[in-house]
Protein backbone atom coordinates (compact mmCIF):
# COMPACT_ATOMS: atom_id res chain seq x y z
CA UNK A 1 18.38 -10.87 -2.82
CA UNK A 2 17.48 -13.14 0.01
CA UNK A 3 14.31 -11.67 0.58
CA UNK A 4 12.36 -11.94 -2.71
CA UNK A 5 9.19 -10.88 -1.63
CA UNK A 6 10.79 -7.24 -0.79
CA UNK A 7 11.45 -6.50 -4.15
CA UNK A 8 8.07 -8.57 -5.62
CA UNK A 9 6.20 -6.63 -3.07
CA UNK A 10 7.50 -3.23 -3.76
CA UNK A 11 7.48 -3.73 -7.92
CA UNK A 12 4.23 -5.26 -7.24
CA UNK A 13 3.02 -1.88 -5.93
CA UNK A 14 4.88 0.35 -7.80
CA UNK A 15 3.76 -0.76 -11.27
CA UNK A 16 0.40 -1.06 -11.05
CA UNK A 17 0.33 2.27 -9.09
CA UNK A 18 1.85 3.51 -12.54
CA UNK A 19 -0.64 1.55 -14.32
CA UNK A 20 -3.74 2.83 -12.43
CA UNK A 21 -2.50 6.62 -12.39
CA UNK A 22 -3.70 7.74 -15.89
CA UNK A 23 -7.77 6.40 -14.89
CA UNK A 24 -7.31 8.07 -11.29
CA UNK A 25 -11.00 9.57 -10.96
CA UNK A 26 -12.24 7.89 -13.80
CA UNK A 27 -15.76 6.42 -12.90
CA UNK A 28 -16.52 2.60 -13.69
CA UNK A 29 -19.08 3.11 -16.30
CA UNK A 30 -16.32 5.04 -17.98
CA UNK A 31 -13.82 2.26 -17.55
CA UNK A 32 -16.29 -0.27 -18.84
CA UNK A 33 -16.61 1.61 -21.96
CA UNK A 34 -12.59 2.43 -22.02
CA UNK A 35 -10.86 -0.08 -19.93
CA UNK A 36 -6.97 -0.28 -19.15
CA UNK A 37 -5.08 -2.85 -20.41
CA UNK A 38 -2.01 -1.83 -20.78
CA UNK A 39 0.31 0.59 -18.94
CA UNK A 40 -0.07 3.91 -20.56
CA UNK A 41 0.80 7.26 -20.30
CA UNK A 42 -1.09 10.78 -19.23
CA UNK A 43 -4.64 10.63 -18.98
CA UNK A 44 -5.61 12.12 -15.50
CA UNK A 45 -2.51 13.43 -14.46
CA UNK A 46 -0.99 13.89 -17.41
CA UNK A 47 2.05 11.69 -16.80
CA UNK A 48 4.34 9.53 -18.78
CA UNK A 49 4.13 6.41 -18.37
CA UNK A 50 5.58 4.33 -16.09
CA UNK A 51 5.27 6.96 -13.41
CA UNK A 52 4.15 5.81 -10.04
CA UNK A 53 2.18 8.33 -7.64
CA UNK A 54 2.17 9.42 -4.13
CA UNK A 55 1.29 5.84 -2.86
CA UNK A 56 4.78 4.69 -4.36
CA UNK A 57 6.40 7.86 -3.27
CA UNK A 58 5.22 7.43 0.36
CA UNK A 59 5.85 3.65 0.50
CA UNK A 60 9.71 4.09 -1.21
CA UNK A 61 10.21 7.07 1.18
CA UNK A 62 9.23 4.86 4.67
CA UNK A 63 11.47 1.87 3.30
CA UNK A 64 14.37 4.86 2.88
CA UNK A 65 14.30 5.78 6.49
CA UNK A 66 14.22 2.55 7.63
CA UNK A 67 17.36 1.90 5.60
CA UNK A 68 18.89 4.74 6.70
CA UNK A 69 17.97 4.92 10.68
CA UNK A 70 17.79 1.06 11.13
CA UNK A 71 14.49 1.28 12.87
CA UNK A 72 11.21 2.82 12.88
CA UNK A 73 11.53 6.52 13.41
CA UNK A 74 8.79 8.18 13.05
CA UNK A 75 10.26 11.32 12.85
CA UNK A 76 12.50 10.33 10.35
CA UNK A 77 9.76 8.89 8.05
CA UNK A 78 7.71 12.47 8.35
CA UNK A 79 10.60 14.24 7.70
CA UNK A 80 11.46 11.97 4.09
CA UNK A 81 7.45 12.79 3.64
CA UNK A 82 7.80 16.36 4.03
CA UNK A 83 11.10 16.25 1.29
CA UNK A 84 8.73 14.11 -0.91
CA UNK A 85 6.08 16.98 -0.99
CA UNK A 86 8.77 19.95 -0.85
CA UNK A 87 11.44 18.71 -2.90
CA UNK A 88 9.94 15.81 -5.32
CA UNK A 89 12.05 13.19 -3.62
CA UNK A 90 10.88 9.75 -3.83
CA UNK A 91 8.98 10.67 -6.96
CA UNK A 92 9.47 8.83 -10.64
CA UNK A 93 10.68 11.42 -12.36
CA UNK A 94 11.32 14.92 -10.31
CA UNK A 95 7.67 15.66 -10.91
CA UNK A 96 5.38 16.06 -7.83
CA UNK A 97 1.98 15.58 -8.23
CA UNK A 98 -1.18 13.68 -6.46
CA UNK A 99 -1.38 14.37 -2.41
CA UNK A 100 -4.61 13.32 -0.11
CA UNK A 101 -5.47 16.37 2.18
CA UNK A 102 -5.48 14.26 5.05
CA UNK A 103 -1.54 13.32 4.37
CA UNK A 104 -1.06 17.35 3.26
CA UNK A 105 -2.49 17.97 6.75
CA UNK A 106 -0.66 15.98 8.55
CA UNK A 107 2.99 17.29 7.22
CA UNK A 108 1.85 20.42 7.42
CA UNK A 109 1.05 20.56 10.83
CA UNK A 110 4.70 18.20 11.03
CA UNK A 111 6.57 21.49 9.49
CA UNK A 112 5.26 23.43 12.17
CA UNK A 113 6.38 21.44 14.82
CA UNK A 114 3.82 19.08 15.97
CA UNK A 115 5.22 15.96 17.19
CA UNK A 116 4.84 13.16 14.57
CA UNK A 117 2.67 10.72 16.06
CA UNK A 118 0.55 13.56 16.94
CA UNK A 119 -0.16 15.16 13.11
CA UNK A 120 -2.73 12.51 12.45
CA UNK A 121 -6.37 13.26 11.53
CA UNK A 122 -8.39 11.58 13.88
CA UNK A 123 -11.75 12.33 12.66
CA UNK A 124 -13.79 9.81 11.52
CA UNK A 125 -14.01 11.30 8.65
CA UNK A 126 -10.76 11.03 7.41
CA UNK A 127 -10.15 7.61 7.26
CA UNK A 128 -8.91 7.86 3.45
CA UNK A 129 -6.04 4.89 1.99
CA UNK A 130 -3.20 7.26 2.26
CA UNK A 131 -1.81 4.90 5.29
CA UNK A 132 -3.12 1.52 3.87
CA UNK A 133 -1.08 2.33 0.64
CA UNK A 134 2.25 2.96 2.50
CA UNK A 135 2.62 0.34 5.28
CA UNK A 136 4.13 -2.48 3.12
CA UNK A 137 7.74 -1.53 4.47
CA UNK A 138 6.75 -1.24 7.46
CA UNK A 139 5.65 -4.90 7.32
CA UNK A 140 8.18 -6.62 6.23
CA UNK A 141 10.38 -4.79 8.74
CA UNK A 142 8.29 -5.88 11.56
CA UNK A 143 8.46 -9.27 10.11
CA UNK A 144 11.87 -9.73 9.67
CA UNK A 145 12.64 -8.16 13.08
CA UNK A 146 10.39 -10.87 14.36
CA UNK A 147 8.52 -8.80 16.64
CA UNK A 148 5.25 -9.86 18.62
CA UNK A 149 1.59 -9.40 17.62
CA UNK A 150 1.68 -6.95 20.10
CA UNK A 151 4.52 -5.05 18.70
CA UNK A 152 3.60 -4.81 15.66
CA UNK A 153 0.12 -3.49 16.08
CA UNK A 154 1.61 -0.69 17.46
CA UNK A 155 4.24 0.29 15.53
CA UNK A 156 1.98 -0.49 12.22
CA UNK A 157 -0.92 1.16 13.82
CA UNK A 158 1.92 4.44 14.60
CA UNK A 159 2.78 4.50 11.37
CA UNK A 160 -0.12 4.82 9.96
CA UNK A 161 -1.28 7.80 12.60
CA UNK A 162 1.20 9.92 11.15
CA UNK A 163 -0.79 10.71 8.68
CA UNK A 164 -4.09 8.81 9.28
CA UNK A 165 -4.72 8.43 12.87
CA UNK A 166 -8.55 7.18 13.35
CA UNK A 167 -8.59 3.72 14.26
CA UNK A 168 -10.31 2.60 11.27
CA UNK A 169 -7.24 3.18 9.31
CA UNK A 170 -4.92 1.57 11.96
CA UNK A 171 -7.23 -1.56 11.42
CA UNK A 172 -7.03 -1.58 8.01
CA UNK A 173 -3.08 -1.42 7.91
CA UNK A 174 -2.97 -4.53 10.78
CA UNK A 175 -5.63 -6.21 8.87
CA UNK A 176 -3.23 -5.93 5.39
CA UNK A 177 -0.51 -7.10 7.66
CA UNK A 178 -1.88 -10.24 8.65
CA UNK A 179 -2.35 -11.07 4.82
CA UNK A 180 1.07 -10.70 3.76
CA UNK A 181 1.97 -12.47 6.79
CA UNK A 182 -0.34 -15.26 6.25
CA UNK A 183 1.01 -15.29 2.59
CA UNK A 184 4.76 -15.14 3.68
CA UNK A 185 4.22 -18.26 5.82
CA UNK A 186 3.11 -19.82 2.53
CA UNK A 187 -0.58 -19.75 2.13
CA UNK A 188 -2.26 -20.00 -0.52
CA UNK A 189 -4.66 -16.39 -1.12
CA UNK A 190 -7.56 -18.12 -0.09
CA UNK A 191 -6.32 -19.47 2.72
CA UNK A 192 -4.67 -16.46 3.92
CA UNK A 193 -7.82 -14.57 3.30
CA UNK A 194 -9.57 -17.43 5.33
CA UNK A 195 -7.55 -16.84 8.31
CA UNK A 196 -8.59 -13.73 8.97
CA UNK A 197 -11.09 -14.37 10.27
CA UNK A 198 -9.37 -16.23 13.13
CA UNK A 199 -7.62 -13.35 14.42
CA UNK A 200 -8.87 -11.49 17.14
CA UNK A 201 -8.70 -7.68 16.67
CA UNK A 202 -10.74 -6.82 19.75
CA UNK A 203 -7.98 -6.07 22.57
CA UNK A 204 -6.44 -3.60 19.99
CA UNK A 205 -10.20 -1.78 18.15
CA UNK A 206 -13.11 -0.77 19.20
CA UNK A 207 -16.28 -3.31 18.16
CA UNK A 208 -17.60 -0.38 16.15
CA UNK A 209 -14.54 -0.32 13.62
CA UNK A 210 -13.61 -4.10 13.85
CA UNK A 211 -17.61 -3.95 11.67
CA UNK A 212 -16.43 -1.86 9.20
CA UNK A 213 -14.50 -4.67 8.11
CA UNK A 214 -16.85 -7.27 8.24
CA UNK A 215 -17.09 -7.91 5.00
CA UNK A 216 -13.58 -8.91 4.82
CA UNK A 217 -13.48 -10.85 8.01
CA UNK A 218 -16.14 -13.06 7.48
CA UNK A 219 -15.20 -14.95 4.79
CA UNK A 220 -17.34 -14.26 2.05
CA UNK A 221 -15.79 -11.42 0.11
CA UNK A 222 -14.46 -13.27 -2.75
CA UNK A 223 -18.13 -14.62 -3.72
CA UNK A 224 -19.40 -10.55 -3.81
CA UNK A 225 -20.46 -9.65 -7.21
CA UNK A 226 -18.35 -7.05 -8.99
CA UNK A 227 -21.76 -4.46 -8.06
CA UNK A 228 -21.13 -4.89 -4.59
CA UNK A 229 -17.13 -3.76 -4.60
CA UNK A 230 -16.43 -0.50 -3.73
CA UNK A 231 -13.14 1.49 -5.07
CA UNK A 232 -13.51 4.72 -3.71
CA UNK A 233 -10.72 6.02 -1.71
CA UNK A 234 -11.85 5.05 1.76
CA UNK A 235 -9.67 2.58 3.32
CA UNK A 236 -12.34 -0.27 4.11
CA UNK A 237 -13.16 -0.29 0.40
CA UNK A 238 -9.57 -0.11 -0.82
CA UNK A 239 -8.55 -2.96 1.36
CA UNK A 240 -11.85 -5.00 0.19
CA UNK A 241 -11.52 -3.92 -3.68
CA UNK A 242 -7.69 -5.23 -3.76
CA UNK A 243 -8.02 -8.76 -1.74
CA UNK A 244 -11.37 -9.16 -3.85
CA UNK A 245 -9.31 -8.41 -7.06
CA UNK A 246 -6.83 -10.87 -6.08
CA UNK A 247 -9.02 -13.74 -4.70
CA UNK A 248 -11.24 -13.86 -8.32
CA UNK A 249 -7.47 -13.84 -10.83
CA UNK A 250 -4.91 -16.01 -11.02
CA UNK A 251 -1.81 -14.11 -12.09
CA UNK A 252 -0.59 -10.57 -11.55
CA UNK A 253 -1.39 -8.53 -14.88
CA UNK A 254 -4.93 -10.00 -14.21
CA UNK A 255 -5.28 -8.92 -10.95
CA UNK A 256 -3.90 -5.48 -11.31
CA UNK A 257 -6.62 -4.75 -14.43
CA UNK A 258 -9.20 -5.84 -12.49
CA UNK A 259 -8.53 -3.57 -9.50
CA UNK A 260 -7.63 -0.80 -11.98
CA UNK A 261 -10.65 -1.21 -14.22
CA UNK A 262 -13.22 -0.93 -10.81
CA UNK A 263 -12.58 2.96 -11.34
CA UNK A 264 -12.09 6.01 -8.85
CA UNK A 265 -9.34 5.95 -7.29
CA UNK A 266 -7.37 3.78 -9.50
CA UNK A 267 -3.87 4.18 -8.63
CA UNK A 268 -3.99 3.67 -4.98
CA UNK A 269 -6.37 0.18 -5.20
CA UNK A 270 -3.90 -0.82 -7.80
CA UNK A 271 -1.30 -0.15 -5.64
CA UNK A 272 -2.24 -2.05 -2.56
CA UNK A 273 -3.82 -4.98 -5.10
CA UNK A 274 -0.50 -5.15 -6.56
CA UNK A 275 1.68 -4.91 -3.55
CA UNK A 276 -0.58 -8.73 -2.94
CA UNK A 277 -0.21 -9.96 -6.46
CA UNK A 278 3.25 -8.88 -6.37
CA UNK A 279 4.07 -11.56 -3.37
CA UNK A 280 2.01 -13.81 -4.40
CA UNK A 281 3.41 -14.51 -7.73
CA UNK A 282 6.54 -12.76 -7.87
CA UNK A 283 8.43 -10.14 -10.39
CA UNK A 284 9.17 -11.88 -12.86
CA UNK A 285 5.47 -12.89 -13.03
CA UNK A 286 4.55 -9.09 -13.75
CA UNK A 287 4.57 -8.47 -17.70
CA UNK A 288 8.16 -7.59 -19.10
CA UNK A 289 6.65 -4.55 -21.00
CA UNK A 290 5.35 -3.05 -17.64
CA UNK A 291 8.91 -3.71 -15.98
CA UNK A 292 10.91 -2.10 -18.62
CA UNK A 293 9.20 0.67 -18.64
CA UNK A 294 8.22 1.72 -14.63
CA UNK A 295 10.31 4.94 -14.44
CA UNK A 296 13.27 5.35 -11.81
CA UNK A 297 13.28 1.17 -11.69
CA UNK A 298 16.78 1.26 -11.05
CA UNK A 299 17.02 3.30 -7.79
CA UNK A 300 13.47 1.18 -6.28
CA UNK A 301 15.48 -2.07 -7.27
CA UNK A 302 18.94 -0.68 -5.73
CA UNK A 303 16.25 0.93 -2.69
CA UNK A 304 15.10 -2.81 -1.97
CA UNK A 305 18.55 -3.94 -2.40
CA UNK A 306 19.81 -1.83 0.39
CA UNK A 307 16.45 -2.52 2.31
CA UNK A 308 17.55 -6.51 2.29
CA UNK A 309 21.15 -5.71 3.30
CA UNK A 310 19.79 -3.31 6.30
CA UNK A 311 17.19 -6.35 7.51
CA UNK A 312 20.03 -9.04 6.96
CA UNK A 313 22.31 -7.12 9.32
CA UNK A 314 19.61 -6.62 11.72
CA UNK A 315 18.92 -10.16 11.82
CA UNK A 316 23.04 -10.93 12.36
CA UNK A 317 23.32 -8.89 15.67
């Protein structure tokens, strides 16, 4: 694989979203007294393990329609959504289970014929993760296709609106983005997580939802006790739990359990945390038992496979 940090990126997520998905729910006084450290099976959802959730599900089933159309289309990607939920595609093991209302919502009103980029919640009330934990395809593809700022805020901010359409989950996606960018161009975390507070968000967001990221912009998240970290399933705290998680470890197992162990919504800030952790230290980095055992490994690994090929030939014509 030329592109490394495709299939880091997209183990990196997919593991620890299997690792998180038995505490899913699970409060953090209850993971202090009964902590993960380990991939297991059932718990919550009452899954083997090794089986990744709808965050996987969603992310594997964007990177398949980009594979498979070349490009971003959007109704493409809602349509590979809409066989996930249906048909158990793009699951671990042919076993649906674990779907956001907002993202039921919005390929619902998709099935009966609402254009894509209009199926969105745009309250701000539903400004859940269930973009945030989905966009790392969509990336890597605007990174490889070398498109402008400009460019890809919109298509990263469209993606995300197909499900999650408020502005505060566009922001979080672009924010994300600029990470893995900042890490791609070989920054160290702290660095990276320093440099965002360079960029200016303000011709793309309102002022109001640029401060609902504050905490993350200015620098000083990393230093935040553990009381002050959120994990809920709203996308500000997702994005702030997983860079947090990342910023105070120093190796991927590490940085997964301590996203994982915050509580609530385990799977999802595991999955984003690890998507980081996964690109910043790599697969093989990620313990060997955990590996071995994520279910369906074979078709994600043959998935990114096919994901490098379609970005290599993109970058030939």
């Amino acid at each position: 694989m030329e592109r490394p940090e495709i299939k880091d990126g997209m183990f990196g997520l997919a593991i620890a979203d299997a690792v998180g998905v038995p505490a899913e729910f699970k409060s953090r006084e209850m993971m202090k007294r009964h902590p993960i450290t380990d991939m297991v099976g059932y718990g919550t959802h009452n899954q083997p393990e090794g089986t990744w959730s709808d965050d996987s599900s969603m992310a594997i089933a964007t990177m398949d329609s980009i594979n498979e159309c070349n490009e971003i289309n959007y109704a493409d990607i809602m349509g590979k959504f809409a066989e996930w939920e249906c048909n158990s595609k793009y699951t671990a093991t042919g076993v649906f289970f674990d779907i956001g209302i907002t993202t039921s919502t919005a390929i619902d009103r998709y099935l009966k014929g609402t254009p894509p980029l209009q199926c969105g919640e745009q309250s701000v009330r539903s400004n859940g993760n269930g973009s945030l934990m989905r966009i790392l395809p969509v990336v890597l593809y605007c990174r490889y296709k070398s498109l402008s700022r400009e460019e890809a805020i919109e298509i990263v901010s469209n993606v995300s609106a197909l499900t999650h359409a408020h502005e505060i989950s566009k922001l979080g996606c672009v924010i994300y983005q600029d990470y893995i960018n900042e890490l791609l161009d070989g920054k160290d975390k702290k660095t990276a997580y320093e440099n965002l507070g360079d960029y200016d968000y303000s011709p793309y967001f309102s002022k109001e939802s640029i401060d609902y990221y504050k905490r993350v912009l200015d620098g000083g998240l990393e230093n935040l006790p553990e009381r002050d970290i959120r994990s809920s399933g709203f996308v500000v705290d997702t994005l702030e739990a997983s860079i947090w998680s990342n910023l105070n470890t120093n190796n991927y197992r590490d940085s997964v359990l301590q996203a994982i162990n915050l509580g609530e919504d385990t799977d999802t800030v595991g999955a984003v945390t690890g998507s980081i952790a996964g690109i910043l230290y790599g697969y093989e980095s990620m313990p060997k038992y955990w590996r071995e055992n994520l279910k369906s490994k074979e078709y994600l690994e043959d998935l990114c496979n096919k994901f490098d090929i379609t970005m290599a030939n993109r970058l030939t014509k």
